[in-house]
C-alpha atoms as a PDB file:
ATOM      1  CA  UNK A   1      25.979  60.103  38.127  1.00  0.00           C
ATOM      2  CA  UNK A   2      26.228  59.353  34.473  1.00  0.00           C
ATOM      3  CA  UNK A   3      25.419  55.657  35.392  1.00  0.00           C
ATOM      4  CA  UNK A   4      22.552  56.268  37.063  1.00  0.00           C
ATOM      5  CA  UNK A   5      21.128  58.361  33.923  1.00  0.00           C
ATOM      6  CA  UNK A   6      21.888  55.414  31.794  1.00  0.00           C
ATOM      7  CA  UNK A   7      20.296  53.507  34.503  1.00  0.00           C
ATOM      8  CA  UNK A   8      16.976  55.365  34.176  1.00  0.00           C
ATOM      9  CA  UNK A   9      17.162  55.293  30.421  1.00  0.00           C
ATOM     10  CA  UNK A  10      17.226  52.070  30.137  1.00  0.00           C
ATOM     11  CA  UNK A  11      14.434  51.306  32.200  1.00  0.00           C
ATOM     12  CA  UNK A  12      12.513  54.199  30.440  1.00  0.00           C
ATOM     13  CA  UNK A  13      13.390  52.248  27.063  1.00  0.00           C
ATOM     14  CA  UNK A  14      12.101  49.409  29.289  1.00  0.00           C
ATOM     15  CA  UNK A  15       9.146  50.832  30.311  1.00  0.00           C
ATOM     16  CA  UNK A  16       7.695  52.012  26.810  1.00  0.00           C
ATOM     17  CA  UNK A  17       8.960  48.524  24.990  1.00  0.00           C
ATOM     18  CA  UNK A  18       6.441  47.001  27.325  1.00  0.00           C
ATOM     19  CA  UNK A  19       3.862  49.432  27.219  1.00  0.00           C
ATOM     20  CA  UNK A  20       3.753  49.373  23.105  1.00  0.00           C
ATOM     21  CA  UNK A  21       3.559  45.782  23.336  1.00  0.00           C
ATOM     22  CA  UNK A  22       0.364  46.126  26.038  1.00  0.00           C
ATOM     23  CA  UNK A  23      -1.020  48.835  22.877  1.00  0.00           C
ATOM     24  CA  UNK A  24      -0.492  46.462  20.025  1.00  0.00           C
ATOM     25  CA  UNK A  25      -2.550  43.719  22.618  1.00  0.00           C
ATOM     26  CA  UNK A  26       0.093  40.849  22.338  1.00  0.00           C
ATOM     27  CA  UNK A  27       1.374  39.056  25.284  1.00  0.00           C
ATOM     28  CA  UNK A  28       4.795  38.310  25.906  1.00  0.00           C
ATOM     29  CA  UNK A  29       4.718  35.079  24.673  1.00  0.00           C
ATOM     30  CA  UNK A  30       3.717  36.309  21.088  1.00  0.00           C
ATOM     31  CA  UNK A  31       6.065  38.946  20.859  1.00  0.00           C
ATOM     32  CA  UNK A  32       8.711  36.713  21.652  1.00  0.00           C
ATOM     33  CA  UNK A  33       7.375  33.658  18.942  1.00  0.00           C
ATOM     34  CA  UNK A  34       7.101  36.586  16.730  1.00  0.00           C
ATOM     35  CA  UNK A  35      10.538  37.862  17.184  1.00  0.00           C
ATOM     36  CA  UNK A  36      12.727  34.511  17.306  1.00  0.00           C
ATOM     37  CA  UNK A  37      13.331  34.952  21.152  1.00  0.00           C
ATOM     38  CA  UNK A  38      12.120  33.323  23.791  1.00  0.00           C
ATOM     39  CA  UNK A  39       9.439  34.493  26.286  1.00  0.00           C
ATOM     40  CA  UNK A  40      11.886  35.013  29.243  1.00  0.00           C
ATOM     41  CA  UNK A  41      14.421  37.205  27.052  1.00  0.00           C
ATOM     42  CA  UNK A  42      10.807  39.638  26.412  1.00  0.00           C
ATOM     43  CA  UNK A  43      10.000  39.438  30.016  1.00  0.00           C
ATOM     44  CA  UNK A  44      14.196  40.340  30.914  1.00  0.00           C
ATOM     45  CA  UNK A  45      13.560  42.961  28.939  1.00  0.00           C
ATOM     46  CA  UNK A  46      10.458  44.483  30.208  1.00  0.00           C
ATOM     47  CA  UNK A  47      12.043  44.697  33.547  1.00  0.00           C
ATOM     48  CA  UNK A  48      15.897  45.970  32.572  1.00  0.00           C
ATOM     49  CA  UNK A  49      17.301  43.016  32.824  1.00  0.00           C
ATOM     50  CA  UNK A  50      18.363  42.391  29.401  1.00  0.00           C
ATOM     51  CA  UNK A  51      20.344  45.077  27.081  1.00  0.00           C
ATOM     52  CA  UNK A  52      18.394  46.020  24.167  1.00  0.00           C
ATOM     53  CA  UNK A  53      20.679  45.800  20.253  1.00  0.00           C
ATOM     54  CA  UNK A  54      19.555  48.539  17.658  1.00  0.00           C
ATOM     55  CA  UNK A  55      18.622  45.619  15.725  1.00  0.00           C
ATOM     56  CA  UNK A  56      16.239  44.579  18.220  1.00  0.00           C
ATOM     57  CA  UNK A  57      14.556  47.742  18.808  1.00  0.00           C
ATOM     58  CA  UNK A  58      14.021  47.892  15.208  1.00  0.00           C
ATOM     59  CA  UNK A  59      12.154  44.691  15.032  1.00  0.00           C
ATOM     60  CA  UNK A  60      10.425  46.057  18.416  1.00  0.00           C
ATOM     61  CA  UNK A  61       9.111  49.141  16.641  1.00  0.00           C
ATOM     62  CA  UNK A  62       8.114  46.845  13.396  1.00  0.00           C
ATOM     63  CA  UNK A  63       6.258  44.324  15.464  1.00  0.00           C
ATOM     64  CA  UNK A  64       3.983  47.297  18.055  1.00  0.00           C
ATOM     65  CA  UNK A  65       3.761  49.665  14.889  1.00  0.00           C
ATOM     66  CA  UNK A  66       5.689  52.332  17.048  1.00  0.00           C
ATOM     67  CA  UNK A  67       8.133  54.917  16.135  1.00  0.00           C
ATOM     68  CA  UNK A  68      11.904  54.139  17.263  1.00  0.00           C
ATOM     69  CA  UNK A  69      12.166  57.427  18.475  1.00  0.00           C
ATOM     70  CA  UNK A  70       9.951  56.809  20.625  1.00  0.00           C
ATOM     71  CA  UNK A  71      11.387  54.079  22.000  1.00  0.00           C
ATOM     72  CA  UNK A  72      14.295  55.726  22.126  1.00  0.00           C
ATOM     73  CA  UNK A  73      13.366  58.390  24.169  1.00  0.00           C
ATOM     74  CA  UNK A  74      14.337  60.780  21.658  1.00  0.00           C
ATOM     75  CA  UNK A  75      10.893  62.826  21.306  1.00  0.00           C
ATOM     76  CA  UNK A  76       8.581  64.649  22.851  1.00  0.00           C
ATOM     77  CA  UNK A  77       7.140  62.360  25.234  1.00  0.00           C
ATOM     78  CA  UNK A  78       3.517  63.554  25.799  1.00  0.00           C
ATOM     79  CA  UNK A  79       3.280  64.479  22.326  1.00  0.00           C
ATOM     80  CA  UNK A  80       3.956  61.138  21.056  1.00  0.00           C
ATOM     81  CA  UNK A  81       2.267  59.050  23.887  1.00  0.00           C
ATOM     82  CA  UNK A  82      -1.119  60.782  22.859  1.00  0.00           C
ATOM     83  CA  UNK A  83       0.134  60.037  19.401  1.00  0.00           C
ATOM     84  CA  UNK A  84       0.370  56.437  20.508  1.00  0.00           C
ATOM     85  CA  UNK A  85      -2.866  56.352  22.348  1.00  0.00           C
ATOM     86  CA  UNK A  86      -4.302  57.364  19.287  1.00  0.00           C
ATOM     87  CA  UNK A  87      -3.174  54.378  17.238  1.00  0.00           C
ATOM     88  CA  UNK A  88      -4.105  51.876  19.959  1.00  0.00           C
ATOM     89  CA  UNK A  89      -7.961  53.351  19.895  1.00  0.00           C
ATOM     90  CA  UNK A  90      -7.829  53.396  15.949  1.00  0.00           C
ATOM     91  CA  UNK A  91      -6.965  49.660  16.011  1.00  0.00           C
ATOM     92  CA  UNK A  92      -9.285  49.022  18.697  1.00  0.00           C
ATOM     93  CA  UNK A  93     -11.495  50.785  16.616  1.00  0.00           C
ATOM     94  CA  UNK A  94     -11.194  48.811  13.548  1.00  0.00           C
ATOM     95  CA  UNK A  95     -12.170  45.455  15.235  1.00  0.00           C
ATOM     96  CA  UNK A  96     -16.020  47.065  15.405  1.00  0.00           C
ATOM     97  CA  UNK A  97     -18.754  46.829  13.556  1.00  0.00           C
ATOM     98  CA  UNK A  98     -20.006  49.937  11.518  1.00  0.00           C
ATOM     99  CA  UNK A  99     -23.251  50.145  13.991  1.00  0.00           C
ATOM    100  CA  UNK A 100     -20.746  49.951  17.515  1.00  0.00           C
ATOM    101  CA  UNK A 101     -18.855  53.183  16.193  1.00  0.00           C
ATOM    102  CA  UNK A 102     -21.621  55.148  15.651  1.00  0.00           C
ATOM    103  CA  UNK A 103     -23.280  54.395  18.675  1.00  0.00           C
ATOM    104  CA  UNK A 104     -19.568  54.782  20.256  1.00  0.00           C
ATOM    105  CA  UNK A 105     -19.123  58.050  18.373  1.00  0.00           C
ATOM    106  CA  UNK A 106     -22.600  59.400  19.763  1.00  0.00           C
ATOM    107  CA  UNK A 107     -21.557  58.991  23.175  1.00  0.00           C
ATOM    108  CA  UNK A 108     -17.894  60.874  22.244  1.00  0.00           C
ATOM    109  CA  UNK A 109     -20.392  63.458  21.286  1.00  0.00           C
ATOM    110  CA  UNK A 110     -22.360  64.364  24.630  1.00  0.00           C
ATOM    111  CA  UNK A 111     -18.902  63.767  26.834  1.00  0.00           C
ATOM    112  CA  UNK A 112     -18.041  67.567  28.241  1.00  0.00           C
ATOM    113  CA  UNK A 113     -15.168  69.326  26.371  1.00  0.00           C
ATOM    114  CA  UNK A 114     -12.553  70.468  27.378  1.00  0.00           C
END
C-alpha cells in the first residue's frame, strides 16, 4: 500500500514537473540544454521513469519560476495551480504590446462574473 502511494507521488511530482515546463513555454529539449541533461533524461522524467534528486528539483523550480513546494506536492494544490496559472498569463502577458492588453483587458471586462 505504501508503495503504491509513493507510486502516485511520484507521478504527481511527474505530472506538475511537466506541466511547469508546458507554463514557462520551453520544450523538452531546452529544459534539458538548459539543465546539463539530456532530452531523454527530461522526457524519463515526465513520464516516472526517472527518480527525481532534491538537487534537481531545485534547478527544476529555478528554470519554470515555480515554487518547490509545489512540486513537491506539499501545498494546497488548487490554491497554488491558480497561483501558477496566474504567472503563466502574466508572462504571456508581458510579450504584448501596450495597445493588445488594453484591447485584451476590455474584453476581460464584458466576460460574465462569477
Amino acid at each position: 500500500m505504501e508503495n503504491n502511494n509513493l507510486n502516485d507521488d511520484r507521478e504527481k511530482i511527474a505530472s506538475r514537473l511537466k506541466e511547469a515546463r508546458v507554463m514557462a513555454g520551453l520544450s523538452q529539449a531546452q529544459a534539458a540544454d538548459r539543465l546539463g541533461l539530456q532530452r531523454p533524461a527530461i522526457s524519463e522524467i515526465e513520464s516516472a521513469k526517472r527518480k527525481v534528486s532534491a538537487e534537481e528539483i531545485i534547478q527544476f523550480a529555478s528554470l519554470y519560476r515555480v515554487d518547490t513546494s509545489w512540486l513537491l506536492l506539499q501545498d494546497k494544490e488548487n490554491e497554488q495551480s491558480m497561483s501558477q496559472h496566474l504567472k503563466f498569463a502574466a508572462r504571456e502577458l508581458e510579450k504584448l504590446s501596450e495597445d493588445d492588453i488594453r484591447k485584451l483587458i476590455d474584453v476581460l471586462k464584458i466576460l460574465p462574473k462569477k
